[in-house]
PDB file of N, CA and C in Angstrom:
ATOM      1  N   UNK A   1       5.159 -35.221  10.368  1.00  0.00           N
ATOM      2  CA  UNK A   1       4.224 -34.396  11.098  1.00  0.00           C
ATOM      3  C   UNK A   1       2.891 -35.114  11.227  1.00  0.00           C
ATOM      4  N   UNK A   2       2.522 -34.709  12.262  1.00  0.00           N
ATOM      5  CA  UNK A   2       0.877 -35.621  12.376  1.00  0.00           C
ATOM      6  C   UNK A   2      -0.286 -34.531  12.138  1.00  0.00           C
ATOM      7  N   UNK A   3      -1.104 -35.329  12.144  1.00  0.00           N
ATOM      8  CA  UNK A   3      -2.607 -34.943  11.176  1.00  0.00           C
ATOM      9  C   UNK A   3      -2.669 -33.478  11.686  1.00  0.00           C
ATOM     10  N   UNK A   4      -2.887 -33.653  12.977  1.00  0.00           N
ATOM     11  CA  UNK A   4      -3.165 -32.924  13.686  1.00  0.00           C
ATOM     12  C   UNK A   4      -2.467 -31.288  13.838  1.00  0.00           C
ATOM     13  N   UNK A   5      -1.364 -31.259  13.758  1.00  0.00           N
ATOM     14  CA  UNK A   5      -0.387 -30.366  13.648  1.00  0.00           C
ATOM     15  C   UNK A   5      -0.271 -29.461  12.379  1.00  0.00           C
ATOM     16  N   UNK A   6      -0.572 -29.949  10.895  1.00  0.00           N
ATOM     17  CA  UNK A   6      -0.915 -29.855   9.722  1.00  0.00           C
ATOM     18  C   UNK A   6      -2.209 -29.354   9.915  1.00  0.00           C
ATOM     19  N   UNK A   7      -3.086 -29.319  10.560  1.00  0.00           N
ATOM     20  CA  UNK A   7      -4.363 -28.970  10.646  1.00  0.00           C
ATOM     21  C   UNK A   7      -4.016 -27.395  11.281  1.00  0.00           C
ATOM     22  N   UNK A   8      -3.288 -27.401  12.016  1.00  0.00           N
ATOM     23  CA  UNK A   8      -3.253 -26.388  13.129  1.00  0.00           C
ATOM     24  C   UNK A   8      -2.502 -25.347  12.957  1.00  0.00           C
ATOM     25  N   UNK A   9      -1.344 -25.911  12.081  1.00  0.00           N
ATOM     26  CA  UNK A   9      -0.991 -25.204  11.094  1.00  0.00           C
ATOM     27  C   UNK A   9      -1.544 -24.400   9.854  1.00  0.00           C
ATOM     28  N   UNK A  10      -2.462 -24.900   9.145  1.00  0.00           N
ATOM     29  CA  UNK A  10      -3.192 -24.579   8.196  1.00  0.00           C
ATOM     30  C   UNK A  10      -4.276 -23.441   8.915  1.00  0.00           C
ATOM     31  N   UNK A  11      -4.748 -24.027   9.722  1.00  0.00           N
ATOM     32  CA  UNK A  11      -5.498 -22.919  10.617  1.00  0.00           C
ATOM     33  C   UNK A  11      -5.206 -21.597  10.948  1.00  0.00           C
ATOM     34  N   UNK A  12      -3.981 -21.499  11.461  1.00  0.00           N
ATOM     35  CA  UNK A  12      -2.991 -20.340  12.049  1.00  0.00           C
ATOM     36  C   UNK A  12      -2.694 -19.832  10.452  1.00  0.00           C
ATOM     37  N   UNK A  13      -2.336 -20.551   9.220  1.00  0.00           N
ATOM     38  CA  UNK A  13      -1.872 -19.738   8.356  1.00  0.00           C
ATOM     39  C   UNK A  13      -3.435 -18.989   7.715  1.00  0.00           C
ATOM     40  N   UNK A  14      -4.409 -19.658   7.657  1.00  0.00           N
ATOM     41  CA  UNK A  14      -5.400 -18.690   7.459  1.00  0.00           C
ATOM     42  C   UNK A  14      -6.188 -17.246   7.963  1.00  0.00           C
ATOM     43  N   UNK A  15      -6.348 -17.835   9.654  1.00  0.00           N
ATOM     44  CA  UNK A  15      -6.547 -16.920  10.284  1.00  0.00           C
ATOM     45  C   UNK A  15      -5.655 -15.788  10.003  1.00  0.00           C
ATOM     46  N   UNK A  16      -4.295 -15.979  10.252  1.00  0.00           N
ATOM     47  CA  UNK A  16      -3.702 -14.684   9.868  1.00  0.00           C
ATOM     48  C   UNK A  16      -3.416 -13.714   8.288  1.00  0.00           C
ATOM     49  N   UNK A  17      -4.110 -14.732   7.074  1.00  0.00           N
ATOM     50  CA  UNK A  17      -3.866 -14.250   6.331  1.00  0.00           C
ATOM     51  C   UNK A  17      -5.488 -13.463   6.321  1.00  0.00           C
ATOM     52  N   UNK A  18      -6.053 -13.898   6.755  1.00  0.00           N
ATOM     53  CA  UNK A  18      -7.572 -13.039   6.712  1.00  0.00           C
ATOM     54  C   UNK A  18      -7.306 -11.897   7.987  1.00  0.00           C
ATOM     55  N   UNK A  19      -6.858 -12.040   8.899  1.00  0.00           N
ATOM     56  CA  UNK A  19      -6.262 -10.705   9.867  1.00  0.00           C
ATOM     57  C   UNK A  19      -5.354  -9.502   8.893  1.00  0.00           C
ATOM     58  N   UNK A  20      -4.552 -10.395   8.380  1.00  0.00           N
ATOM     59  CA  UNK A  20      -3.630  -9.204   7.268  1.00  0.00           C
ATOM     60  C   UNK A  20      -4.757  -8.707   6.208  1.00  0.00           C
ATOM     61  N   UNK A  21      -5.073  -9.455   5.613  1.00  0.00           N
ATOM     62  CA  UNK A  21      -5.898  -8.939   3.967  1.00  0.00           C
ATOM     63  C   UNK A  21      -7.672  -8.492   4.179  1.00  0.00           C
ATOM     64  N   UNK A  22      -7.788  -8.645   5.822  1.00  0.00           N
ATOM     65  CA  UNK A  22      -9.390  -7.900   5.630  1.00  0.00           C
ATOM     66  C   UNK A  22      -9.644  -6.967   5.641  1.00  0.00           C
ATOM     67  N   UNK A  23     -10.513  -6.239   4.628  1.00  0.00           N
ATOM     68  CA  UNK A  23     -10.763  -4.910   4.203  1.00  0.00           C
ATOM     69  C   UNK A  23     -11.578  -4.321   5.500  1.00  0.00           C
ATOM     70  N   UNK A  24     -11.467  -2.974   6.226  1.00  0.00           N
ATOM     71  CA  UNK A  24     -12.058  -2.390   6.759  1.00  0.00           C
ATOM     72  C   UNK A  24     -13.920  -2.572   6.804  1.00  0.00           C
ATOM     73  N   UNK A  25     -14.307  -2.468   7.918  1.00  0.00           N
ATOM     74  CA  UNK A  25     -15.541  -3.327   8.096  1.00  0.00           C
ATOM     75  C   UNK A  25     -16.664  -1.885   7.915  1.00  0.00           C
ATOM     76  N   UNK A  26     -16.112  -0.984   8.458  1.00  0.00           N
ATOM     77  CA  UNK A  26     -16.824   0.172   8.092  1.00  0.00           C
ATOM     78  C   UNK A  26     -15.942   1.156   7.195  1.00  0.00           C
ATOM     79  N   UNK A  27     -16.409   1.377   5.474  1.00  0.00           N
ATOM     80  CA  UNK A  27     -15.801   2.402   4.729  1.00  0.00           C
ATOM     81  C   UNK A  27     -15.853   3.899   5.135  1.00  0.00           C
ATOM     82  N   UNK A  28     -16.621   4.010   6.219  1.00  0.00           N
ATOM     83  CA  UNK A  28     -16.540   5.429   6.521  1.00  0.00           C
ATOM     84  C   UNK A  28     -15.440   5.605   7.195  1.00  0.00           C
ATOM     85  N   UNK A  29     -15.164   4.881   8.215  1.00  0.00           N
ATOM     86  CA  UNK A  29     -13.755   5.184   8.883  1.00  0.00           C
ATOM     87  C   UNK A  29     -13.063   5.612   8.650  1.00  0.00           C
ATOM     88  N   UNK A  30     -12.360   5.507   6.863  1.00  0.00           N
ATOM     89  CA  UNK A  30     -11.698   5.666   5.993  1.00  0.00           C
ATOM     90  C   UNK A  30     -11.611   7.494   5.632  1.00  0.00           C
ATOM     91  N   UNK A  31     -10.904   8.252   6.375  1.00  0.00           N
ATOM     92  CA  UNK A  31     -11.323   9.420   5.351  1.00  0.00           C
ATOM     93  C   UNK A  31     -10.632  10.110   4.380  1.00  0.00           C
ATOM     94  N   UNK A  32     -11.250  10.478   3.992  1.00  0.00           N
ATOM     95  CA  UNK A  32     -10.434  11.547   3.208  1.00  0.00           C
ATOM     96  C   UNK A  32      -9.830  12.731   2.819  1.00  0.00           C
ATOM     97  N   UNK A  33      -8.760  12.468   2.191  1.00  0.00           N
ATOM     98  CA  UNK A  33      -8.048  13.863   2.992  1.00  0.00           C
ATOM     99  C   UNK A  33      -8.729  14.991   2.223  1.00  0.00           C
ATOM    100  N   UNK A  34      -8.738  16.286   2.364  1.00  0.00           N
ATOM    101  CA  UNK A  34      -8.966  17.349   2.275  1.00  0.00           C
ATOM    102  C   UNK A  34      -7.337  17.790   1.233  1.00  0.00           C
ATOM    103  N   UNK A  35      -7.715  18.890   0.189  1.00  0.00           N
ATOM    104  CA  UNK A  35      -6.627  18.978  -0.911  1.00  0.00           C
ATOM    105  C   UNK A  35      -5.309  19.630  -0.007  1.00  0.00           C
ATOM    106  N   UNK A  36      -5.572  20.226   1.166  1.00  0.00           N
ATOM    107  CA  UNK A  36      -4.840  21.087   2.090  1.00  0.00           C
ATOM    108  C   UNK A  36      -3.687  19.959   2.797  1.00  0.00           C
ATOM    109  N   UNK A  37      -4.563  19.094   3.186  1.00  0.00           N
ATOM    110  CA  UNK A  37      -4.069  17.730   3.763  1.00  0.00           C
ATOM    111  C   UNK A  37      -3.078  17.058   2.803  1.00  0.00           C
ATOM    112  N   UNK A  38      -3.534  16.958   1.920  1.00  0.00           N
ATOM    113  CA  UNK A  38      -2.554  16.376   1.037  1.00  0.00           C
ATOM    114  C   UNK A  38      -1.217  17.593   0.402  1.00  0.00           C
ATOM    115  N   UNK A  39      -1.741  18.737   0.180  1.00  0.00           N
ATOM    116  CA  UNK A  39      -0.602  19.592   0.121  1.00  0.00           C
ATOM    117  C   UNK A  39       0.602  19.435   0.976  1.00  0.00           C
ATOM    118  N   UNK A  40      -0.148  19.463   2.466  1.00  0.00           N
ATOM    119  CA  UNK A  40       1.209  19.690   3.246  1.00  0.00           C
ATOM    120  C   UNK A  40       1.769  18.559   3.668  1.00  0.00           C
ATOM    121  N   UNK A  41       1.235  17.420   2.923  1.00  0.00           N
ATOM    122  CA  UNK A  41       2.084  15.691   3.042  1.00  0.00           C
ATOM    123  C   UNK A  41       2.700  15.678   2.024  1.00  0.00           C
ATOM    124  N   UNK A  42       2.105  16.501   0.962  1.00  0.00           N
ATOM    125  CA  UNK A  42       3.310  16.367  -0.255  1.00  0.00           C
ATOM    126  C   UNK A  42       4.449  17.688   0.013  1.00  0.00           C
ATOM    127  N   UNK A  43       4.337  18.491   0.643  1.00  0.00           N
ATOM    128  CA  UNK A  43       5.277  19.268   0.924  1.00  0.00           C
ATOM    129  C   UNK A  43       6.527  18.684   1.796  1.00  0.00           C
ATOM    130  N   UNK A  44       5.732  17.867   3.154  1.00  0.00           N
ATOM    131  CA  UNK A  44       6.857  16.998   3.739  1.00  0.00           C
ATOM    132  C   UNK A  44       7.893  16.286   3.094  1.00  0.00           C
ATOM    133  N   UNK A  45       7.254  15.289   2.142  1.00  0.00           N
ATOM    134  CA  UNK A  45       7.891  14.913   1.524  1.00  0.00           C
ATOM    135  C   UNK A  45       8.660  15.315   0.514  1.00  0.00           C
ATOM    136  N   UNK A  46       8.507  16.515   0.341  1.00  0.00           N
ATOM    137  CA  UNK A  46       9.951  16.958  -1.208  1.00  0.00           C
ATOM    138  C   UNK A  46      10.558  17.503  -0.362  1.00  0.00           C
ATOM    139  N   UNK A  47      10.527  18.369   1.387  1.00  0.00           N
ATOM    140  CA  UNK A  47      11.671  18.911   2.113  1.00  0.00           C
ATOM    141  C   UNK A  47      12.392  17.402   2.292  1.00  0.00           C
ATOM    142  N   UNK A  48      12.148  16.309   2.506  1.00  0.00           N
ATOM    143  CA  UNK A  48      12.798  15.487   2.557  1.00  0.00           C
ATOM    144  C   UNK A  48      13.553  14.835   1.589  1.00  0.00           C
ATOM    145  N   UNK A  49      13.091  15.310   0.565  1.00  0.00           N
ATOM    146  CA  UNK A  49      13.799  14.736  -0.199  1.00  0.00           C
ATOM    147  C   UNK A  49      14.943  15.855  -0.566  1.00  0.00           C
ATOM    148  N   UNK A  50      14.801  16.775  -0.499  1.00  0.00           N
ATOM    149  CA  UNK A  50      16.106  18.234  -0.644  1.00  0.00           C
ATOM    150  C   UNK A  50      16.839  17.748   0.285  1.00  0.00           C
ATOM    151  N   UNK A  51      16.784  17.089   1.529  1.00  0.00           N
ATOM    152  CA  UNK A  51      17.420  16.773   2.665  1.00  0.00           C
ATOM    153  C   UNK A  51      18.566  15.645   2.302  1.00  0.00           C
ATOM    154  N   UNK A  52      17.553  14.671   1.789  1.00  0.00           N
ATOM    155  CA  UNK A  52      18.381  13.295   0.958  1.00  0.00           C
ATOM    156  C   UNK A  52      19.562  14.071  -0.190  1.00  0.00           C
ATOM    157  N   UNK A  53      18.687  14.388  -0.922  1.00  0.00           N
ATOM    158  CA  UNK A  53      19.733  15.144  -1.926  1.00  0.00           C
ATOM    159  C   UNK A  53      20.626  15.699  -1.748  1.00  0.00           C
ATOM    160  N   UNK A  54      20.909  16.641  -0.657  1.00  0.00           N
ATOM    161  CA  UNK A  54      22.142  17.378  -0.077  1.00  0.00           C
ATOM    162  C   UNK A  54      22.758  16.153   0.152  1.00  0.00           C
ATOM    163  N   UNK A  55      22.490  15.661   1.076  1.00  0.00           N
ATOM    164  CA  UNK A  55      23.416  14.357   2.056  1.00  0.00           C
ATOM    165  C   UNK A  55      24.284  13.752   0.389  1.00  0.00           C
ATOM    166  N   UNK A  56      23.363  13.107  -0.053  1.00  0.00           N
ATOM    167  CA  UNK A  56      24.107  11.964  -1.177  1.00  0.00           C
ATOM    168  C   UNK A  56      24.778  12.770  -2.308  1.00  0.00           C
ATOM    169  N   UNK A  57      24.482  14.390  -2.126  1.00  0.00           N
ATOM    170  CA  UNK A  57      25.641  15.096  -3.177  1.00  0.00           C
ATOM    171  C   UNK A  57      26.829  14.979  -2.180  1.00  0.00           C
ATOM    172  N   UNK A  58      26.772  15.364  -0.947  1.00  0.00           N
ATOM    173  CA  UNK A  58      27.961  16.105  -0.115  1.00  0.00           C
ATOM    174  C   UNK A  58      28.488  14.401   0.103  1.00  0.00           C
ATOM    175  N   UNK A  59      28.173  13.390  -0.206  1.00  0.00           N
ATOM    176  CA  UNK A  59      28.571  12.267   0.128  1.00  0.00           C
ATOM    177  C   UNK A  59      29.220  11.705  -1.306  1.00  0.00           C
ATOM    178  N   UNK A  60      29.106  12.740  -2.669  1.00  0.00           N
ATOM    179  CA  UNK A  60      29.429  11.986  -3.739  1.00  0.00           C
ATOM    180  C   UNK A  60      28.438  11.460  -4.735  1.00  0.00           C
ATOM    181  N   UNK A  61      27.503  11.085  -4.337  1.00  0.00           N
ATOM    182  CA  UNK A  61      27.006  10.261  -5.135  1.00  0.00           C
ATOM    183  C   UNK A  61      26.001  11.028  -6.442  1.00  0.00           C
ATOM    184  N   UNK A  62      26.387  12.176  -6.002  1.00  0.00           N
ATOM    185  CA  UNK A  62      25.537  13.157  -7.521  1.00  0.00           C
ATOM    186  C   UNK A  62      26.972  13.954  -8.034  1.00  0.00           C
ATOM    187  N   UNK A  63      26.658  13.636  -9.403  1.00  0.00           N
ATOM    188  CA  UNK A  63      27.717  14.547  -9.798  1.00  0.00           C
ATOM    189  C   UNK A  63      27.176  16.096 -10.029  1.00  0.00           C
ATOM    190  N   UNK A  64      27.557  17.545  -9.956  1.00  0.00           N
ATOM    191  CA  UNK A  64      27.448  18.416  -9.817  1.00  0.00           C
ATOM    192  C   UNK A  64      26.344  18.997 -10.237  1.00  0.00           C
ATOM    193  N   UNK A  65      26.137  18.641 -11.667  1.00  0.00           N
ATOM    194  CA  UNK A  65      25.255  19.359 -12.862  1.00  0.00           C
ATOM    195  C   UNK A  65      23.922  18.323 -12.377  1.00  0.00           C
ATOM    196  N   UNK A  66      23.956  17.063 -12.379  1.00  0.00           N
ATOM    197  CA  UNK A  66      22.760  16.545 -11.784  1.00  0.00           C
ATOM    198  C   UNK A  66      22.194  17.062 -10.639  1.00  0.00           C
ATOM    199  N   UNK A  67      22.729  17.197  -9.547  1.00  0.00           N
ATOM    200  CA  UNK A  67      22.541  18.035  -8.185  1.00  0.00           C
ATOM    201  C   UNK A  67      21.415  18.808  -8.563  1.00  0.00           C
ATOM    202  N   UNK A  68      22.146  19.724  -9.534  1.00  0.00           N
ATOM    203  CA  UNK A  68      21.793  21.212  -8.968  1.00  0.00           C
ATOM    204  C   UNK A  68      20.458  21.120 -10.102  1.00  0.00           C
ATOM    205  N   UNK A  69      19.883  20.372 -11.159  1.00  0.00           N
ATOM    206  CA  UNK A  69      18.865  20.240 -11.942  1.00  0.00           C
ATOM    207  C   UNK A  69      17.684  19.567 -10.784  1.00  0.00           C
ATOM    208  N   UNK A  70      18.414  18.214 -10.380  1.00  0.00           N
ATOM    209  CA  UNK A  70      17.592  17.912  -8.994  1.00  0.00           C
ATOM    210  C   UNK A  70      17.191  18.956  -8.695  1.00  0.00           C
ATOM    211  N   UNK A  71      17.858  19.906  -7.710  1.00  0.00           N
ATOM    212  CA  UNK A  71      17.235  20.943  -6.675  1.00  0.00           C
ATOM    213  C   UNK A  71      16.529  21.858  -7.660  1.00  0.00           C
ATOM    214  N   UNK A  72      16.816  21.879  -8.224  1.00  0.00           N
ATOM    215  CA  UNK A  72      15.667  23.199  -8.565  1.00  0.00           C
ATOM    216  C   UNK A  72      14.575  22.402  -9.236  1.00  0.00           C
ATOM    217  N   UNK A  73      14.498  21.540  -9.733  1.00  0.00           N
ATOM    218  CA  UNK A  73      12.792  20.972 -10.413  1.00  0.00           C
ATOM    219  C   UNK A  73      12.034  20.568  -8.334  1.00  0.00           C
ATOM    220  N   UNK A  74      13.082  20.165  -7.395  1.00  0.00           N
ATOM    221  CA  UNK A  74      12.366  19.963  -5.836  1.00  0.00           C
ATOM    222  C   UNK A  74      12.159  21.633  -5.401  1.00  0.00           C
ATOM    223  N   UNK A  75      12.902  22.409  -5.613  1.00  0.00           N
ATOM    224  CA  UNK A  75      12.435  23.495  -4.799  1.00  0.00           C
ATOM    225  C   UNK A  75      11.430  24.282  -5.305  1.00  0.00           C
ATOM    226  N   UNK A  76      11.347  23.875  -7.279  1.00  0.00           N
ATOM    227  CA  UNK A  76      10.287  24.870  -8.068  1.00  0.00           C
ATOM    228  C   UNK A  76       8.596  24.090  -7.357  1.00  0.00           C
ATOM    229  N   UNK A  77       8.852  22.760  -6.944  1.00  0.00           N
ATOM    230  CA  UNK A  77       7.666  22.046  -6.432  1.00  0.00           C
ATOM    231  C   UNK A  77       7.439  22.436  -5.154  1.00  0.00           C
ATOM    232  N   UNK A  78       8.732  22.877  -4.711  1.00  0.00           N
ATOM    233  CA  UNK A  78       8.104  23.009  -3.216  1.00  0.00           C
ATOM    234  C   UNK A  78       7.500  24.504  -3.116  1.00  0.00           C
ATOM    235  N   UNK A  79       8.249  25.647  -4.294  1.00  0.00           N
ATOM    236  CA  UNK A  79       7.235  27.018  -4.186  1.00  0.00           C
ATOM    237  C   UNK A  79       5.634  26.898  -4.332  1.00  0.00           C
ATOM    238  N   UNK A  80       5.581  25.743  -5.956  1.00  0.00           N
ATOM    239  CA  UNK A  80       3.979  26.111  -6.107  1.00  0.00           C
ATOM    240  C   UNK A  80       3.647  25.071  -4.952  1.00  0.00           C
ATOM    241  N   UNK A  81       3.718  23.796  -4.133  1.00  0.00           N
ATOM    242  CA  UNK A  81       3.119  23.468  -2.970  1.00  0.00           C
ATOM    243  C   UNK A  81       3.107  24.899  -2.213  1.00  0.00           C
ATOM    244  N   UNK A  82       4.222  25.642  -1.617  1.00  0.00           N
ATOM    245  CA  UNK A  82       3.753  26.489  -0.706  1.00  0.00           C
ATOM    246  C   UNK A  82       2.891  27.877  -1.246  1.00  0.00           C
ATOM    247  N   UNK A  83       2.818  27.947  -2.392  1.00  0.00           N
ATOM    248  CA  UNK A  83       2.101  28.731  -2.673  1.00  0.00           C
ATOM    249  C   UNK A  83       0.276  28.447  -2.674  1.00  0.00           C
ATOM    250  N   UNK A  84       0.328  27.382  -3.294  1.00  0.00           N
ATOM    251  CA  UNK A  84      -1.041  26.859  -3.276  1.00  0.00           C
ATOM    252  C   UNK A  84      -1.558  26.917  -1.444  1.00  0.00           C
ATOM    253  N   UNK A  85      -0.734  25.947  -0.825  1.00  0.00           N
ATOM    254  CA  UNK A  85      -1.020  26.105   0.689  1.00  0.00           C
ATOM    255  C   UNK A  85      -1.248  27.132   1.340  1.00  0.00           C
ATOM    256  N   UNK A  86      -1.022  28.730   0.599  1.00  0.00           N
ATOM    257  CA  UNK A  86      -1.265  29.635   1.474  1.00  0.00           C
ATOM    258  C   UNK A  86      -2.534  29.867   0.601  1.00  0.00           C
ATOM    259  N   UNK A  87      -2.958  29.984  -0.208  1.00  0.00           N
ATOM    260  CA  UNK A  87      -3.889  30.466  -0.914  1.00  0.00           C
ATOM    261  C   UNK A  87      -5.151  29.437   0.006  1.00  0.00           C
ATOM    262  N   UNK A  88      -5.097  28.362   0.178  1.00  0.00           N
ATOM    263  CA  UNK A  88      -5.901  27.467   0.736  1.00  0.00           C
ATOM    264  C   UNK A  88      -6.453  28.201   1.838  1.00  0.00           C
ATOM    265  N   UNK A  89      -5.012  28.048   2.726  1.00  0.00           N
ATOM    266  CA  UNK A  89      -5.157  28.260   4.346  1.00  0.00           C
ATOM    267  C   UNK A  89      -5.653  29.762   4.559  1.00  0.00           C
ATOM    268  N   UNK A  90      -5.573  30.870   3.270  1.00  0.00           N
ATOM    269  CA  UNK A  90      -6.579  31.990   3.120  1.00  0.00           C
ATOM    270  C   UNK A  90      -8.143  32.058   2.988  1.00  0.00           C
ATOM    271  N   UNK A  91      -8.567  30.921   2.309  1.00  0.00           N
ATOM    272  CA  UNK A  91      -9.854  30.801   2.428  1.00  0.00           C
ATOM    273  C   UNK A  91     -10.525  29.754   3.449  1.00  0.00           C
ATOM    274  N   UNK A  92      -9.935  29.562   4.523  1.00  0.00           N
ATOM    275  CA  UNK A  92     -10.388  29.297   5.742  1.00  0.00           C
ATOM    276  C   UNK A  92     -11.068  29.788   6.825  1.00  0.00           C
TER     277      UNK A  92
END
């Protein structure tokens, strides 16, 4: 390889590692969620995961008694998420 190419190379691998790894130029941009916000992202995520769980029991891969300990420690999370979420979305 010539000088030149090695150079240009090295170049391109920097530039893009400073495109990937540069921190946001203004921290305000950044916001933050609100506890409501995060409730109902953590709610998404455990219906999805009851979703997974059905599939990979009805597919085998849980044996019975595991299943059903799964679902209920996901659905006891998903009452107090929806409980908290209404209490929230009441004082709005």
């Amino acid at each position: 390889m010539s000088t030149l190419t090695l150079i240009a190379a090295a170049l391109l691998t920097l530039v893009l590692f400073a495109y990937t790894f540069w921190p946001e130029r203004n921290p305000l941009a950044q916001t933050t969620k609100t506890r409501l916000e995060f409730l109902l992202e953590r709610k998404t995520q455990v219906y999805e995961n009851l979703r997974d769980l059905n599939f990979e029991f009805r597919s085998g891969k849980y044996p019975e008694q595991e299943y059903g300990e799964q679902r209920t420690i996901l659905e006891q999370e998903a009452a107090l998420l929806l409980a908290e979420i209404e209490v929230l979305q009441k004082m709005r």
